[in-house]
N, C-alpha and C. Protein backbone atom coordinates (compact mmCIF):
# COMPACT_ATOMS: atom_id res chain seq x y z
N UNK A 1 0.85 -1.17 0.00
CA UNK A 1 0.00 0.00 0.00
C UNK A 1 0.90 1.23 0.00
N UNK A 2 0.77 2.72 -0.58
CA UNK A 2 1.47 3.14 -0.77
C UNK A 2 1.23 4.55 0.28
N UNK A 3 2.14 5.58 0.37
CA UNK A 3 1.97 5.80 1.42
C UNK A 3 0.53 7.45 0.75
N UNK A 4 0.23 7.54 1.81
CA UNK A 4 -1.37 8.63 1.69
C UNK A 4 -1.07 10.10 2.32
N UNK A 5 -0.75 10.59 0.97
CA UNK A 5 -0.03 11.84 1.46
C UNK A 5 -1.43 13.23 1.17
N UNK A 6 -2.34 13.05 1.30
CA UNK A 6 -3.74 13.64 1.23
C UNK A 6 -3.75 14.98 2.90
N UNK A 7 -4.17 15.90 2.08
CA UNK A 7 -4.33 16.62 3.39
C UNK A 7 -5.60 16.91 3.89
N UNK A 8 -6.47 17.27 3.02
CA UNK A 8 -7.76 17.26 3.46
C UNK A 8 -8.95 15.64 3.72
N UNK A 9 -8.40 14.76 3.20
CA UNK A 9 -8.79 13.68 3.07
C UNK A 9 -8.20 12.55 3.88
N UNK A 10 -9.13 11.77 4.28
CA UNK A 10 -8.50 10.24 4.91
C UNK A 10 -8.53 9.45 4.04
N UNK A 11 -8.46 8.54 3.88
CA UNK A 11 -8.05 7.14 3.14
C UNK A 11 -9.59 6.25 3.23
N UNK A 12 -9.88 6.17 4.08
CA UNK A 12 -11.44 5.53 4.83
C UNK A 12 -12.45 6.10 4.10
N UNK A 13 -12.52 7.59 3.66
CA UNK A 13 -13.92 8.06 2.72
C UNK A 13 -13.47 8.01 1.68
N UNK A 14 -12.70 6.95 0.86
CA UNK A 14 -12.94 6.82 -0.10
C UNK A 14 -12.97 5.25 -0.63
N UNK A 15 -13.10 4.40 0.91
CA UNK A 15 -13.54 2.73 1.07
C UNK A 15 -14.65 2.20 0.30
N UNK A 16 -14.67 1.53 -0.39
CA UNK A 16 -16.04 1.11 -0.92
C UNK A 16 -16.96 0.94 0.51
N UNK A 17 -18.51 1.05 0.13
CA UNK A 17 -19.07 1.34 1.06
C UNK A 17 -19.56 0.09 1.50
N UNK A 18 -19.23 -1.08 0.99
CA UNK A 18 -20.10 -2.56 1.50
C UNK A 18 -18.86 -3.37 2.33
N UNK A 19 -18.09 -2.35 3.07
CA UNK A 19 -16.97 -3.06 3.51
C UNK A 19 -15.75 -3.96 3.44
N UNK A 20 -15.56 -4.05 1.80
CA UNK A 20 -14.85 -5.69 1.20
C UNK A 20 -13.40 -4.57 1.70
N UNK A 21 -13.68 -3.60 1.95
CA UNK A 21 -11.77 -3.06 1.85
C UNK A 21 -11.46 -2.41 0.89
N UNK A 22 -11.75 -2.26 0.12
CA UNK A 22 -10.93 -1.62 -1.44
C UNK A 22 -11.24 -0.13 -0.93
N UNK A 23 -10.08 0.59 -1.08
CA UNK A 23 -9.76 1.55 -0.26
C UNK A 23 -8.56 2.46 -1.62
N UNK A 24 -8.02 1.91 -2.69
CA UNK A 24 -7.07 2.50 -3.24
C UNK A 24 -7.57 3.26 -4.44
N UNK A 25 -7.08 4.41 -4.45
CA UNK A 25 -7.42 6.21 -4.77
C UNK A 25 -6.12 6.51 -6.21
N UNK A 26 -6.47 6.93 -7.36
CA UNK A 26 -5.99 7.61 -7.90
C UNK A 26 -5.22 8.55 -7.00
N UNK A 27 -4.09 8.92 -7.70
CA UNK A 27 -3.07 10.18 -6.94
C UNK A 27 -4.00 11.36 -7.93
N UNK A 28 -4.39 11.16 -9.07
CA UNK A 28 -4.49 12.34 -10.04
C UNK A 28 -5.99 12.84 -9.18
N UNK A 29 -7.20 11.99 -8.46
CA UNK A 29 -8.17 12.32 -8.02
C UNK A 29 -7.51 12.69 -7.08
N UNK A 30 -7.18 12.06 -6.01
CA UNK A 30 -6.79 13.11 -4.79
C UNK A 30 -6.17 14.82 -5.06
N UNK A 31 -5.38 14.97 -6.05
CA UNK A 31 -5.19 16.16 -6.55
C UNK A 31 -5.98 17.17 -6.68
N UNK A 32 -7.02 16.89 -7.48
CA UNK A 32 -8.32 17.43 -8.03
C UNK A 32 -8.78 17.63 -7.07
N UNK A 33 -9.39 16.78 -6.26
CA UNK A 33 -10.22 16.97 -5.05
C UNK A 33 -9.13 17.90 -3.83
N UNK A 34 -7.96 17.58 -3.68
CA UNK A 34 -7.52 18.57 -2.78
C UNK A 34 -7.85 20.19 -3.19
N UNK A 35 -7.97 20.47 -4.53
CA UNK A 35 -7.47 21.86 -5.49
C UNK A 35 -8.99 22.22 -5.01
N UNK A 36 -10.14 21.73 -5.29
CA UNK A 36 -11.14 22.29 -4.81
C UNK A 36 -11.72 22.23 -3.48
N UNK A 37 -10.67 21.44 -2.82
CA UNK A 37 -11.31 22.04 -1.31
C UNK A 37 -10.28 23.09 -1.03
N UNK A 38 -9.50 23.33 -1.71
CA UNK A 38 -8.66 24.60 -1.31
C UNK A 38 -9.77 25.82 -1.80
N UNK A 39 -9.86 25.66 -2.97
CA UNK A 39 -10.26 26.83 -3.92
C UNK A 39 -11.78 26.96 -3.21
N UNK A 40 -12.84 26.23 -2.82
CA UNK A 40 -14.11 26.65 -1.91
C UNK A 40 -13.42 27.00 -0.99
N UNK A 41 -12.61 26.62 -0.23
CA UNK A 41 -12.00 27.11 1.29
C UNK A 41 -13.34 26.19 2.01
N UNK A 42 -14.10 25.03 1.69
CA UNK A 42 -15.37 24.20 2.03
C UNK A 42 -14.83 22.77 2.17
N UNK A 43 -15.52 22.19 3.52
CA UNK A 43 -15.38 20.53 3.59
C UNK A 43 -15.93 20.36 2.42
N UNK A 44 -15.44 18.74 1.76
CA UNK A 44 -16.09 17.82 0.70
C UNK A 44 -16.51 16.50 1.39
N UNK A 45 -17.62 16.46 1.25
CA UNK A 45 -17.99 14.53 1.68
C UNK A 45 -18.00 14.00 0.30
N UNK A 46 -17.19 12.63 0.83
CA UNK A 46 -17.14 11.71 -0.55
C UNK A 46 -18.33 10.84 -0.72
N UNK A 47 -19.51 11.08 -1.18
CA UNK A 47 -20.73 9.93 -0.99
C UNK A 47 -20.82 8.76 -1.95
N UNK A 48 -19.49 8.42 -2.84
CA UNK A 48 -19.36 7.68 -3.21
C UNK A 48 -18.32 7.63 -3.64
N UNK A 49 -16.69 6.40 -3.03
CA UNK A 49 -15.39 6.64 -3.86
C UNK A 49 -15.42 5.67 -4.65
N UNK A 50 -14.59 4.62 -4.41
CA UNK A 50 -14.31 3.44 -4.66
C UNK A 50 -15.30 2.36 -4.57
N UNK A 51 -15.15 1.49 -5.22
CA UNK A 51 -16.67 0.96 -5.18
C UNK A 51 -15.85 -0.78 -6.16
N UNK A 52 -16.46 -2.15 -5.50
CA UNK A 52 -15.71 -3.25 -5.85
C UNK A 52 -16.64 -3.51 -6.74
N UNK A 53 -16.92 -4.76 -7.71
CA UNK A 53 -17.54 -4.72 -8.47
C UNK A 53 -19.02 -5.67 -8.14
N UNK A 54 -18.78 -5.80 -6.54
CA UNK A 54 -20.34 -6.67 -6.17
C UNK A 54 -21.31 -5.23 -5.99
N UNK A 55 -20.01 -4.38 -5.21
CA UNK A 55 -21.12 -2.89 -5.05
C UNK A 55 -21.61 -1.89 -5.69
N UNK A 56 -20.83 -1.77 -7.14
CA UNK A 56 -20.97 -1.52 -8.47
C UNK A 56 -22.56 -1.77 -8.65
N UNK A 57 -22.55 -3.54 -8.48
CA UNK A 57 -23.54 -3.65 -9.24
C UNK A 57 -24.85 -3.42 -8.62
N UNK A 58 -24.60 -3.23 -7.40
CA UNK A 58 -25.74 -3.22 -6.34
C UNK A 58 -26.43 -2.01 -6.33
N UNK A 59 -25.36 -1.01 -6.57
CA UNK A 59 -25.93 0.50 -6.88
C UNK A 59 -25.82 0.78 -8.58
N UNK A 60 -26.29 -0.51 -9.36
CA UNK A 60 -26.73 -0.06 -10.54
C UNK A 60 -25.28 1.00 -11.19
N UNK A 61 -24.33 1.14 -11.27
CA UNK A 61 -23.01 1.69 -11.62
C UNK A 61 -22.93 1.17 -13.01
N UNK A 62 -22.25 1.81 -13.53
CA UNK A 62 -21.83 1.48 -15.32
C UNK A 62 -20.65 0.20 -15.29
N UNK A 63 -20.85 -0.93 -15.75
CA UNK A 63 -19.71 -2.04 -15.99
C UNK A 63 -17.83 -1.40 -15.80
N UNK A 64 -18.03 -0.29 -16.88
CA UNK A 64 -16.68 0.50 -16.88
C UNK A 64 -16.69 1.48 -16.13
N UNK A 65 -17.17 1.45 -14.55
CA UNK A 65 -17.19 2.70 -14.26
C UNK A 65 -15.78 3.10 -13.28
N UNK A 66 -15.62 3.86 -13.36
CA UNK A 66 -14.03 4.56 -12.77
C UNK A 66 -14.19 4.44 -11.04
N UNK A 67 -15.06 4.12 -10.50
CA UNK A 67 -15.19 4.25 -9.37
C UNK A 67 -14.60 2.58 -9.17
N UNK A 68 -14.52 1.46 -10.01
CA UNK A 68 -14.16 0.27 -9.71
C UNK A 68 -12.80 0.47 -9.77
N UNK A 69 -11.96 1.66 -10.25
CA UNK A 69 -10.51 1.58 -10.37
C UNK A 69 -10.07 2.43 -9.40
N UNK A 70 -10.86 3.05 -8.43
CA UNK A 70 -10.06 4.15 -7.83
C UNK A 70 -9.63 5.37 -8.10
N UNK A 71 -10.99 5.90 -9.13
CA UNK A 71 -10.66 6.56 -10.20
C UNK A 71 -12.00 8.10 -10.23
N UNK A 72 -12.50 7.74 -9.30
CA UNK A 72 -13.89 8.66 -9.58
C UNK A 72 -14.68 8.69 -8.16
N UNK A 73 -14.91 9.35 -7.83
CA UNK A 73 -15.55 10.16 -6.64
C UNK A 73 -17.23 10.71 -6.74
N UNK A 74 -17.77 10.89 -6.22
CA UNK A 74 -19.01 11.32 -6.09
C UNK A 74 -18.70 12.20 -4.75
N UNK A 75 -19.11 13.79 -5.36
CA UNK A 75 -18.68 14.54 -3.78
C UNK A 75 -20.06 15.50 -3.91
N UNK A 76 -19.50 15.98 -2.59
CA UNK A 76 -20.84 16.92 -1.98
C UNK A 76 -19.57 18.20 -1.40
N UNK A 77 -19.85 19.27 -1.66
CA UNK A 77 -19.16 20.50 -1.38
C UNK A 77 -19.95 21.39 -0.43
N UNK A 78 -19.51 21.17 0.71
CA UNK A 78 -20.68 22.32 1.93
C UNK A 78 -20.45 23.81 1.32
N UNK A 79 -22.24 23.63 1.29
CA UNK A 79 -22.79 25.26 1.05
C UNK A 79 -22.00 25.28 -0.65
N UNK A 80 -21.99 25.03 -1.31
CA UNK A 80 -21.81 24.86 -2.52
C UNK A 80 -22.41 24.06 -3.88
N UNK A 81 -23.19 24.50 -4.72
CA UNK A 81 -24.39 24.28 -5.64
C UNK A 81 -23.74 23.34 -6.54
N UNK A 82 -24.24 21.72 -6.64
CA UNK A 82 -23.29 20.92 -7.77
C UNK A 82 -23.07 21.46 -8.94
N UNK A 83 -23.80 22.22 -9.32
CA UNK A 83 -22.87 23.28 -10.68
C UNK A 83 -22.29 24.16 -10.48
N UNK A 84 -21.97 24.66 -9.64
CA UNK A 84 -20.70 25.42 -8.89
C UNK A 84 -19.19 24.37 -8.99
N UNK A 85 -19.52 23.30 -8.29
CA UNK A 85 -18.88 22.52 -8.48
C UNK A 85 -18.41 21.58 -9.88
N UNK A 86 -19.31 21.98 -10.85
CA UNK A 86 -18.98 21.28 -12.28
C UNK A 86 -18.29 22.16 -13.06
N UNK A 87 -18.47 23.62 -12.75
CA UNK A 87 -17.78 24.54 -13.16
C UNK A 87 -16.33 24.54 -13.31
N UNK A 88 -16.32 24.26 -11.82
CA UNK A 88 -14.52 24.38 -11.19
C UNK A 88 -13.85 23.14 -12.32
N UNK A 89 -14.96 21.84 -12.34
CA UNK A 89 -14.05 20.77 -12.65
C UNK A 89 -13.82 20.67 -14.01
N UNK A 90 -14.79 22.03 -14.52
CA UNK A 90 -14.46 22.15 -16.49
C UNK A 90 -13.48 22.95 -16.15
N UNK A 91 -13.02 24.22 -15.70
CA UNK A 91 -12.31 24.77 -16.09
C UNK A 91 -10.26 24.12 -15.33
N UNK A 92 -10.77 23.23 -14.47
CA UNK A 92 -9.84 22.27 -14.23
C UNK A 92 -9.43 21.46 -15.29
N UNK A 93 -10.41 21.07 -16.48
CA UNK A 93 -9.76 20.14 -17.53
C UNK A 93 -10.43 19.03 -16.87
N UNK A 94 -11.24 18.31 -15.99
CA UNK A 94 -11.05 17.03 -15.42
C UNK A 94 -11.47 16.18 -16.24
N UNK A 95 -11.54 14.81 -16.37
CA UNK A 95 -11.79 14.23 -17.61
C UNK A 95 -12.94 13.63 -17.75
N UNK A 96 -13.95 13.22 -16.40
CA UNK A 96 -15.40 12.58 -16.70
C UNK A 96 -15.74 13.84 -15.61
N UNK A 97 -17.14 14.53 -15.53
CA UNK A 97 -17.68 15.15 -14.67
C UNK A 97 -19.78 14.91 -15.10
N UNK A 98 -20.13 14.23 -14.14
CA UNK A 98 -21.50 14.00 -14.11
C UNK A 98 -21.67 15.20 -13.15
N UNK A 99 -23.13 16.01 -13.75
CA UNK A 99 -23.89 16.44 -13.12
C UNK A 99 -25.24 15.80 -12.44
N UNK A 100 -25.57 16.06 -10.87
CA UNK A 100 -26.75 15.75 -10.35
C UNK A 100 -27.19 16.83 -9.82
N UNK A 101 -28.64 17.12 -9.50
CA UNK A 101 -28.88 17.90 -8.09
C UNK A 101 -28.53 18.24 -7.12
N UNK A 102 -27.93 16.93 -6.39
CA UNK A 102 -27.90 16.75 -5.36
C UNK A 102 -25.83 16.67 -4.92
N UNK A 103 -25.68 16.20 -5.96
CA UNK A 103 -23.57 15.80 -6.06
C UNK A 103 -23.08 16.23 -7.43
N UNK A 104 -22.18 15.81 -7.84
CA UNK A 104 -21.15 16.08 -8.68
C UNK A 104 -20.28 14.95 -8.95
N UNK A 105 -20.40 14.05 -10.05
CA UNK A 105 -19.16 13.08 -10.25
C UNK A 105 -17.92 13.57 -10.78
N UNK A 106 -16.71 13.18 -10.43
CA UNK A 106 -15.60 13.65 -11.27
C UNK A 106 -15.14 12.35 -10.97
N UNK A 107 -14.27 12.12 -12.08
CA UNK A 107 -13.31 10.98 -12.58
C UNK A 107 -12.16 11.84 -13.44
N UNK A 108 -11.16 10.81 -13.49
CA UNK A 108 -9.63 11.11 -14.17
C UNK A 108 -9.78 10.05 -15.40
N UNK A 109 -10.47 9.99 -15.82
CA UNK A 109 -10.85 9.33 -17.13
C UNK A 109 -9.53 10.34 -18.41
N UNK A 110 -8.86 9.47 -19.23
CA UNK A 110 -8.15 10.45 -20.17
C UNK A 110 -9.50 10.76 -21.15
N UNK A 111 -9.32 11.80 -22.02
CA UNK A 111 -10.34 12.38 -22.33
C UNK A 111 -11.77 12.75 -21.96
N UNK A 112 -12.49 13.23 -22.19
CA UNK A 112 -13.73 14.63 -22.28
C UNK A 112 -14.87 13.34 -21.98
N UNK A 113 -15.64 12.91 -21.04
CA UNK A 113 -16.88 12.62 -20.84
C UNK A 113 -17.76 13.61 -20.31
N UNK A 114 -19.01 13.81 -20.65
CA UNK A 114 -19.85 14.95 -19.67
C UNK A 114 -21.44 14.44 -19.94
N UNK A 115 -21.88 14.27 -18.48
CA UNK A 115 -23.26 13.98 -18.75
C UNK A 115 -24.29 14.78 -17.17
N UNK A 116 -25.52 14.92 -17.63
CA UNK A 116 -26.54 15.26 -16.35
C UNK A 116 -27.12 13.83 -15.89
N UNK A 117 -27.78 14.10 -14.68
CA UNK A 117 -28.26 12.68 -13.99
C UNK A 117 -29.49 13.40 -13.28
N UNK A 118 -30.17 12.43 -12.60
CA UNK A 118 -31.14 12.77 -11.90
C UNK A 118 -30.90 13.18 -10.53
């Protein structure tokens, strides 16, 4: 395991949530996600990191989805509007960013994905 040099973040919110352990994080997401909790100067809850592929399927997740690699996040930004937050992550370059109501997906996907959700 390598070592978790994250400052705003623990290692634990970004565990898959059905307990199997899978716990390992892109360096390029932790980046991203540090840059905008700097830039709100706002906590982020991760309401969905990492995710194995029994829990994937349990929450209905895409076969290829980046959250099975350690690769994609589902966050919540206090006091901050998820298109506030989709904003930051276009003009960041990030490479998958789902819009919801309620969150904001970002992934380190190489190239341009962009979609709305319910």
């Amino acid at each position: 395991m390598s070592e978790w040099n994250a400052k705003y973040f623990d290692r634990d919110e970004f565990a898959c949530s059905c307990g199997c352990g899978f716990d390992t994080v892109d360096y390029e997401l932790i980046r991203v996600l540090e840059y905008m909790r700097e830039h709100f100067d706002a906590p982020i809850t991760i309401t969905s990191g990492c995710r194995c592929k029994a829990h994937n399927k349990k929450v209905f997740g895409s076969y290829a989805s980046f959250h099975l690699q350690g690769r994609a996040a589902d966050i919540v930004v206090k006091d901050v509007p998820p298109t506030v937050v989709a904003e930051l992550a276009e003009q960041m370059e990030v490479g998958g960013i789902g819009r919801y109501k309620t969150f904001t997906h970002i992934d380190t996907r190489t190239g341009q994905a962009r979609w709305s959700g319910d």
